[in-house]
N, C-alpha and C. Protein backbone atom coordinates (compact mmCIF):
# COMPACT_ATOMS: atom_id res chain seq x y z
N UNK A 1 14.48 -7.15 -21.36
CA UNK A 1 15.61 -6.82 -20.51
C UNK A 1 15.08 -6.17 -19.24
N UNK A 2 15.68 -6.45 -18.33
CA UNK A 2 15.25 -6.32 -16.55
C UNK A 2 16.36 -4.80 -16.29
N UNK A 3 15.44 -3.51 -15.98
CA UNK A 3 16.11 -2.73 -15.39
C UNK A 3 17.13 -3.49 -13.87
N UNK A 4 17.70 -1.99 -13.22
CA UNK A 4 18.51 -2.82 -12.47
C UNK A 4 17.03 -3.14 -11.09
N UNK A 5 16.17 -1.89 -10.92
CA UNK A 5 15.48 -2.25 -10.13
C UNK A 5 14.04 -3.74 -10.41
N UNK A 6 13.82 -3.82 -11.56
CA UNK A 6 13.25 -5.31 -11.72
C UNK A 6 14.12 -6.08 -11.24
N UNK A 7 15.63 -6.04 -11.70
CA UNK A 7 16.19 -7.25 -11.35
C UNK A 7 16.19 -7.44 -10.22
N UNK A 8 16.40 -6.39 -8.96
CA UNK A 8 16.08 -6.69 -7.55
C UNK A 8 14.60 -7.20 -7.08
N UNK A 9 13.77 -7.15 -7.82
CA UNK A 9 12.42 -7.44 -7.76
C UNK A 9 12.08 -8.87 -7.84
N UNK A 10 12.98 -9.36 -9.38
CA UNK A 10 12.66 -10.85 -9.98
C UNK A 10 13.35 -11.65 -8.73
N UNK A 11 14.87 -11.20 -8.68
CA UNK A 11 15.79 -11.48 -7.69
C UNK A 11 15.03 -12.33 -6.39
N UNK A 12 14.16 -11.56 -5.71
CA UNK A 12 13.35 -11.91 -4.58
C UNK A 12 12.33 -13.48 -4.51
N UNK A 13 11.38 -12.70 -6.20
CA UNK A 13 10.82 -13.46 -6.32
C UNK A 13 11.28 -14.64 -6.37
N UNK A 14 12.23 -14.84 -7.31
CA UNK A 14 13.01 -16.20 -7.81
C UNK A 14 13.24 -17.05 -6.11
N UNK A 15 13.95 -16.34 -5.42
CA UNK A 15 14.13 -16.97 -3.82
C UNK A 15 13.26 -17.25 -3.23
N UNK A 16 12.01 -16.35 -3.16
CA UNK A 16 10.53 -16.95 -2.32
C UNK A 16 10.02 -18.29 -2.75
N UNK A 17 9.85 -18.97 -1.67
CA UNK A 17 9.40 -20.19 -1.76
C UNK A 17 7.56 -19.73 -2.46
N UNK A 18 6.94 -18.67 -1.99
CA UNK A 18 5.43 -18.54 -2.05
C UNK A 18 5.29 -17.22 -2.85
N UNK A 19 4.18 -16.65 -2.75
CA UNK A 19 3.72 -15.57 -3.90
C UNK A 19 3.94 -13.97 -2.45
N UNK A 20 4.69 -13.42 -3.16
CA UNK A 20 4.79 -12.37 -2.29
C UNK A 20 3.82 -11.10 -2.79
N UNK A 21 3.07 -9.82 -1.61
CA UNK A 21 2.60 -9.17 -2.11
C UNK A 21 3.36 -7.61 -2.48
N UNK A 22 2.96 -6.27 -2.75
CA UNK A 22 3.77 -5.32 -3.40
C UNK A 22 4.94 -5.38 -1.61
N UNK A 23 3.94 -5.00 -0.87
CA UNK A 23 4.38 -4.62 0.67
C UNK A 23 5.48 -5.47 1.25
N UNK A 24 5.20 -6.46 0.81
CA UNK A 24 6.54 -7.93 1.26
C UNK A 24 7.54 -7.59 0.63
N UNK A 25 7.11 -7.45 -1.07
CA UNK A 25 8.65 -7.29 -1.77
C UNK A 25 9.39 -5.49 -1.57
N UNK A 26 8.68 -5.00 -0.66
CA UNK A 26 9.32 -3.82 -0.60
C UNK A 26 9.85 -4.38 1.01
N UNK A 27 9.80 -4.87 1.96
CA UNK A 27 10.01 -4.89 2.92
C UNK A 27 11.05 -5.81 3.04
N UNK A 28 11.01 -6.59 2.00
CA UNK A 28 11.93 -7.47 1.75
C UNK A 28 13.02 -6.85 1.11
N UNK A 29 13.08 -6.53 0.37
CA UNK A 29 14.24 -6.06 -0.56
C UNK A 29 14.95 -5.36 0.05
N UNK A 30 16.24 -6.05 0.81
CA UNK A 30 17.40 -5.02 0.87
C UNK A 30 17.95 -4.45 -0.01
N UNK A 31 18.14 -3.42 0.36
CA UNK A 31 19.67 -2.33 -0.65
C UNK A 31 18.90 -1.99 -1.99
N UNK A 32 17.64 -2.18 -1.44
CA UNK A 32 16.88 -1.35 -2.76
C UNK A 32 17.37 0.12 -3.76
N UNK A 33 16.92 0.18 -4.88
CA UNK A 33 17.11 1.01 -5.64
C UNK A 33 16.68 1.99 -5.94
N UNK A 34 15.41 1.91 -5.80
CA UNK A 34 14.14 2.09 -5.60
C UNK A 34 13.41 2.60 -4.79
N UNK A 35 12.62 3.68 -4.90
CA UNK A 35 11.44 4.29 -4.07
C UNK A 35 10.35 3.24 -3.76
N UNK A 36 9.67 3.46 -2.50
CA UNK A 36 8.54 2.24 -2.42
C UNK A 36 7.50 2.55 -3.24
N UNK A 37 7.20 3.90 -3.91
CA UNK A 37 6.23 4.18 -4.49
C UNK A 37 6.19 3.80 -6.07
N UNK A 38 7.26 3.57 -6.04
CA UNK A 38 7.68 2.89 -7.73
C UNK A 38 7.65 1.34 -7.96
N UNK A 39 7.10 0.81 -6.71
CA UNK A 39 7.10 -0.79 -6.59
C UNK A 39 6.05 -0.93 -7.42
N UNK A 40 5.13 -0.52 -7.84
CA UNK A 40 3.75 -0.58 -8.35
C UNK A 40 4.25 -0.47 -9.67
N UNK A 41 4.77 0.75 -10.63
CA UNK A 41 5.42 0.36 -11.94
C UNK A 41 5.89 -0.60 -12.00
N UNK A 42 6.79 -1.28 -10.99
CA UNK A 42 7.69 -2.35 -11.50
C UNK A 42 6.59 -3.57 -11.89
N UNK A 43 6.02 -3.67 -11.29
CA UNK A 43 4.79 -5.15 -10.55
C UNK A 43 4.27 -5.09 -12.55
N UNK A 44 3.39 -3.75 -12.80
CA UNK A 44 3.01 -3.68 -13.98
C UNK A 44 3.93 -3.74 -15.33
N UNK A 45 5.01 -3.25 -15.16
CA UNK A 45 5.95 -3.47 -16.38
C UNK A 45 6.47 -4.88 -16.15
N UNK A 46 6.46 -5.92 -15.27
CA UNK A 46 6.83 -7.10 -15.05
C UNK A 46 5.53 -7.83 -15.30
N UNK A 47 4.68 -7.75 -14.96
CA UNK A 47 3.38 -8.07 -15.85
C UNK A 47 2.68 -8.15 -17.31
N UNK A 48 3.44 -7.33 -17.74
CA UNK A 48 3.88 -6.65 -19.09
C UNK A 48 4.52 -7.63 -19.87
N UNK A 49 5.33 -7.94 -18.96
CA UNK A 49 7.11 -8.66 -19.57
C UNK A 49 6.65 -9.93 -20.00
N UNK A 50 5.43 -10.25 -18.90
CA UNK A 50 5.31 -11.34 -18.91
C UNK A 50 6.09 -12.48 -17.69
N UNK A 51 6.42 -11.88 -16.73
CA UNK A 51 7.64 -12.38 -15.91
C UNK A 51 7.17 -12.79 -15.03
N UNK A 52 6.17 -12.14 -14.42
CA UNK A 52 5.30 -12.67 -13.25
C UNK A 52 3.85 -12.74 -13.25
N UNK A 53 3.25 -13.34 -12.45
CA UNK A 53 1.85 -13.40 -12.40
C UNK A 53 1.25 -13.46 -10.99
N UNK A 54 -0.60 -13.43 -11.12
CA UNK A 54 -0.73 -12.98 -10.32
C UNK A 54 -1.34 -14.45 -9.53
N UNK A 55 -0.99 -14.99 -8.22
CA UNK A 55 -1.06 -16.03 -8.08
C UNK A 55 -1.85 -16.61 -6.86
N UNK A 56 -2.66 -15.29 -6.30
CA UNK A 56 -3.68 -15.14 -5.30
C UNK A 56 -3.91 -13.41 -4.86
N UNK A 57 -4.50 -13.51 -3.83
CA UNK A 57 -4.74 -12.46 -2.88
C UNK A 57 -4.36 -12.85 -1.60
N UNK A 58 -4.63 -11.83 -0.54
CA UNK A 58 -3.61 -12.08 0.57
C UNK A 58 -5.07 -10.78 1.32
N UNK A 59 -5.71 -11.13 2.47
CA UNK A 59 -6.01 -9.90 3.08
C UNK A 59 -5.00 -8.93 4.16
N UNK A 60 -4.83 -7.73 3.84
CA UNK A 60 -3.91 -6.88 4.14
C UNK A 60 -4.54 -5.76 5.17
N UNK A 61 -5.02 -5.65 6.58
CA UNK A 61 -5.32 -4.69 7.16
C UNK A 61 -7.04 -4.69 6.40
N UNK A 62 -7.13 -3.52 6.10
CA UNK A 62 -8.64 -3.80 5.55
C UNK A 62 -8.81 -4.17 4.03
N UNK A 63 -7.75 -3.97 3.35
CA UNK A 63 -7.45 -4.52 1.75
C UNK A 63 -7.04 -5.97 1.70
N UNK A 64 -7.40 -6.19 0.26
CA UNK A 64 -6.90 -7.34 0.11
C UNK A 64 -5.70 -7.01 -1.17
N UNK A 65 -4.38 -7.43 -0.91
CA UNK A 65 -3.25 -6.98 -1.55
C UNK A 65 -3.65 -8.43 -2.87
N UNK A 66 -2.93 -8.66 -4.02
CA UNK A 66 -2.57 -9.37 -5.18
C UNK A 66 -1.07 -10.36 -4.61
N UNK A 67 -0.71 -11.72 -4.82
CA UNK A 67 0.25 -11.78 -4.59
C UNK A 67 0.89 -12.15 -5.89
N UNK A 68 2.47 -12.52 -6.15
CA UNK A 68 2.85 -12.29 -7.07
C UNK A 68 4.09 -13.31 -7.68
N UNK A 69 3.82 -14.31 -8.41
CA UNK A 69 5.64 -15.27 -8.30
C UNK A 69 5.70 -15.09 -9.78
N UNK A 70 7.07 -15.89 -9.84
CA UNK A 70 7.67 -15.79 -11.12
C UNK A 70 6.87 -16.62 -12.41
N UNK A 71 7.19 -16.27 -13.46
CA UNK A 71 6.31 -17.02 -14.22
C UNK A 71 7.51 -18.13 -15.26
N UNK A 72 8.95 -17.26 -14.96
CA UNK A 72 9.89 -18.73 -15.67
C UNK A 72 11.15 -18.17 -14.51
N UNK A 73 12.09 -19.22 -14.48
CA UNK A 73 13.08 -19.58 -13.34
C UNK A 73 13.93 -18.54 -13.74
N UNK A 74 14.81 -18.51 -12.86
CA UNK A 74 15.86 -17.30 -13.37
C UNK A 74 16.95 -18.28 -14.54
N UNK A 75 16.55 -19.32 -14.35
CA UNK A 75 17.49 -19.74 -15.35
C UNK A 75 17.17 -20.21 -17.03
N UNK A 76 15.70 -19.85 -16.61
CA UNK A 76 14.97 -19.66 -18.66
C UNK A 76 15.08 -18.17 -18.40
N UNK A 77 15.31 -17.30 -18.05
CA UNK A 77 15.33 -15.85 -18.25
C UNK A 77 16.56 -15.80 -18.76
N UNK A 78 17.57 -16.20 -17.92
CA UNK A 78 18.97 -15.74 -18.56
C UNK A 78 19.11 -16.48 -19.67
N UNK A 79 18.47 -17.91 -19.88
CA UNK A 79 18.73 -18.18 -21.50
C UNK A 79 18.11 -17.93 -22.55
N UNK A 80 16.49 -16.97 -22.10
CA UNK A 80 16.21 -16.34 -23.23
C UNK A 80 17.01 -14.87 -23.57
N UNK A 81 17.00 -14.28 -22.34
CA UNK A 81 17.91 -13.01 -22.56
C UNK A 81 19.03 -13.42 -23.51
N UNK A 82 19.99 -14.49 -22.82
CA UNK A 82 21.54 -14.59 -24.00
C UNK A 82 21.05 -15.14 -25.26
N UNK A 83 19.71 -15.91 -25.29
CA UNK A 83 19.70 -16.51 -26.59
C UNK A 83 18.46 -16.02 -27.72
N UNK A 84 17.92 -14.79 -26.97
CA UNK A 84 16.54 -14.64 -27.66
C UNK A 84 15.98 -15.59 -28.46
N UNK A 85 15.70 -14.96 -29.87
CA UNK A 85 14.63 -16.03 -30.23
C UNK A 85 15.26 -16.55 -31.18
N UNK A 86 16.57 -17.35 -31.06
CA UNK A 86 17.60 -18.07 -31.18
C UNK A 86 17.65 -19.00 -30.44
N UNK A 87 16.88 -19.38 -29.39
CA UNK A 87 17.19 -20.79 -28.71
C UNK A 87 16.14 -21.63 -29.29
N UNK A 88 16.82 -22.57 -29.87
CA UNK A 88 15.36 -23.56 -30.79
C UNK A 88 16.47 -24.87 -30.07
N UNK A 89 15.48 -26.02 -30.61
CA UNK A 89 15.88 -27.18 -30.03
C UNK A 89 17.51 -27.59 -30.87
N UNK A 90 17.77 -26.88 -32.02
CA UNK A 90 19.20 -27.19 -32.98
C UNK A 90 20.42 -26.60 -32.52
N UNK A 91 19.80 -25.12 -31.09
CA UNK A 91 20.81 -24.87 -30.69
C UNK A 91 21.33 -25.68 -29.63
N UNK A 92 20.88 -26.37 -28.77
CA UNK A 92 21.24 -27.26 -27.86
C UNK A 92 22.08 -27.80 -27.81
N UNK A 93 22.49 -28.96 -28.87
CA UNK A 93 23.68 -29.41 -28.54
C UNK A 93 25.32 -28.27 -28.31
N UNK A 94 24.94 -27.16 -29.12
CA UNK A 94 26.14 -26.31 -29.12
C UNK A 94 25.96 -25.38 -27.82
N UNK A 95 25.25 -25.41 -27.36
CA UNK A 95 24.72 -25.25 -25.88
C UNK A 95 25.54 -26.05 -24.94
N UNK A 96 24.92 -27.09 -24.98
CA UNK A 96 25.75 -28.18 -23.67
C UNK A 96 26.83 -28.45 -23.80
N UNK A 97 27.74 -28.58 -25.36
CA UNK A 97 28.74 -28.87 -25.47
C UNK A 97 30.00 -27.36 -25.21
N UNK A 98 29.36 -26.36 -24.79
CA UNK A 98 30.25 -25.33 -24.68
C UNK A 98 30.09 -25.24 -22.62
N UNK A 99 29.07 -25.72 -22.26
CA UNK A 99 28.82 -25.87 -20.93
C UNK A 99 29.52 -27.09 -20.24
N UNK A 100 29.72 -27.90 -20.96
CA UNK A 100 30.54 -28.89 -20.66
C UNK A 100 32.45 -28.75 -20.90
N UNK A 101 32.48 -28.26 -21.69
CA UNK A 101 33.89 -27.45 -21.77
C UNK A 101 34.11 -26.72 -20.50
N UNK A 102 33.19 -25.96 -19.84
CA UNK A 102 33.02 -25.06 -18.57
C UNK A 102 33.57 -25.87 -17.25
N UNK A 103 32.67 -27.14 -17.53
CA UNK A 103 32.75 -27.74 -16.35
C UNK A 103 33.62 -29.07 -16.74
N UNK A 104 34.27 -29.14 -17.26
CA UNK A 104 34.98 -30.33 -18.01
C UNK A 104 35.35 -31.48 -16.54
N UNK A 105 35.82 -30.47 -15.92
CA UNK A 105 36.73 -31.11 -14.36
C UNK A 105 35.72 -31.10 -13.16
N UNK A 106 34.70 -31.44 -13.24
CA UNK A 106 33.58 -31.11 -12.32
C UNK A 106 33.23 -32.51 -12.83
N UNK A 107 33.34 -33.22 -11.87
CA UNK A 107 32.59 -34.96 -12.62
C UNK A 107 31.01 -34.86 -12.11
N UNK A 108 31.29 -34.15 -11.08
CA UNK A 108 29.49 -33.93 -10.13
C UNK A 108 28.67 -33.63 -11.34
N UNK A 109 29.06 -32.46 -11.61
CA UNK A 109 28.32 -31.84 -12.81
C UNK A 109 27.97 -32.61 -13.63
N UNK A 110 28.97 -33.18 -14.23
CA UNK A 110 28.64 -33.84 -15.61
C UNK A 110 28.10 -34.99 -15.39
N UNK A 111 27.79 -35.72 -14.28
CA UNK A 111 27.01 -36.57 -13.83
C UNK A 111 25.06 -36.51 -13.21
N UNK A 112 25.06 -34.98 -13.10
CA UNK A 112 23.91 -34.43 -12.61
C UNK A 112 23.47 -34.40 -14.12
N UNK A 113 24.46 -33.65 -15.31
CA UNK A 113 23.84 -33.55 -16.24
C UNK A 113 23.40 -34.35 -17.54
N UNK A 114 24.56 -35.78 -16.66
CA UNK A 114 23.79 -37.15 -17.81
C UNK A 114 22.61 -37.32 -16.98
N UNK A 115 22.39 -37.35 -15.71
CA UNK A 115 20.70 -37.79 -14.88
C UNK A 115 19.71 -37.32 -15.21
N UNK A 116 20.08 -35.83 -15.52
CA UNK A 116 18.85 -34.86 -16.11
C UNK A 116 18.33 -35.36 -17.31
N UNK A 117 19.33 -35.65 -18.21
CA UNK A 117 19.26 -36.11 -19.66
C UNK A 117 18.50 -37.21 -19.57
N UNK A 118 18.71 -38.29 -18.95
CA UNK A 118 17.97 -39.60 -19.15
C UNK A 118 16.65 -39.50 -18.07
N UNK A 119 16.48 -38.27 -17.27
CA UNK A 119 15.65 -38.20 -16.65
C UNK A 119 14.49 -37.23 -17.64
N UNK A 120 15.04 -36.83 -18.41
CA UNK A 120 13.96 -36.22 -19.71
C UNK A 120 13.76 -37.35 -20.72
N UNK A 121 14.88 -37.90 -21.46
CA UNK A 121 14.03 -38.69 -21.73
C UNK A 121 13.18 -40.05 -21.39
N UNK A 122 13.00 -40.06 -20.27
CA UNK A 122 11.70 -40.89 -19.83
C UNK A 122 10.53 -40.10 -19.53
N UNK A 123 10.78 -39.20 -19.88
CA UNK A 123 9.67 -37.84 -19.85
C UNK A 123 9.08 -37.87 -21.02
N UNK A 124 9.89 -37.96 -22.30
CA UNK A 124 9.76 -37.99 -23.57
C UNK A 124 8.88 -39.44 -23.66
N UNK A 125 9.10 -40.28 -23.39
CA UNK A 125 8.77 -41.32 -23.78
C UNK A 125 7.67 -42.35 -22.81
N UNK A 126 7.16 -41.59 -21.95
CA UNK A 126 5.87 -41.92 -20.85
C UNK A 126 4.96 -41.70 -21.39
């Protein structure tokens, strides 16, 4: 589980196209929560988590800073968070079929999400 200040942290990351360093994601982060001096716990307890990694260096003035991206999308986070270690491949169908109830009247949707489908399995089967 993501305090509220990780979540402003992952938040960033998830949006950066590239690997940001501590100094970016503090400079970046509006409406922070957070002290800049506590950016450094976060980096390590998110390291911890397993959430991010470290995905170069960057030279910084006379240092060379670590940079830093996500290690799963925000959208395997929120489905391990709701589904812990309860999401196996048997929960799926009761998965999509309650997501599809959601979007019942959305034809876009449910058309993106037969493409995906047949676009995995030719994934499966290459």
């Amino acid at each position: 589980m993501l305090t509220k200040s990780e979540r402003q942290v992952m938040e960033l990351l998830w949006k950066s196209n590239e690997g940001l360093t501590t100094i970016q994601i503090v400079e970046k982060c509006k409406d922070k929560t957070f002290k800049d001096s506590y950016i450094h716990v976060m980096i390590n307890s998110l390291l911890k988590k397993g959430l991010i990694k470290v995905s170069g260096v960057e030279h910084v003035s006379r240092n060379y800073a670590r940079k830093f991206v996500p290690t799963v999308s925000k959208e395997e986070y929120f489905l391990k968070e709701l589904f812990g270690n309860e999401l196996s491949s048997s929960k799926m169908p009761e998965l999509f079929s309650a997501f599809i109830d959601c979007v019942s009247d959305d034809e876009k949707a449910i058309f993106e999400l037969e493409h995906l489908i047949k676009e995995k399995k030719k994934e499966l089967k290459g």
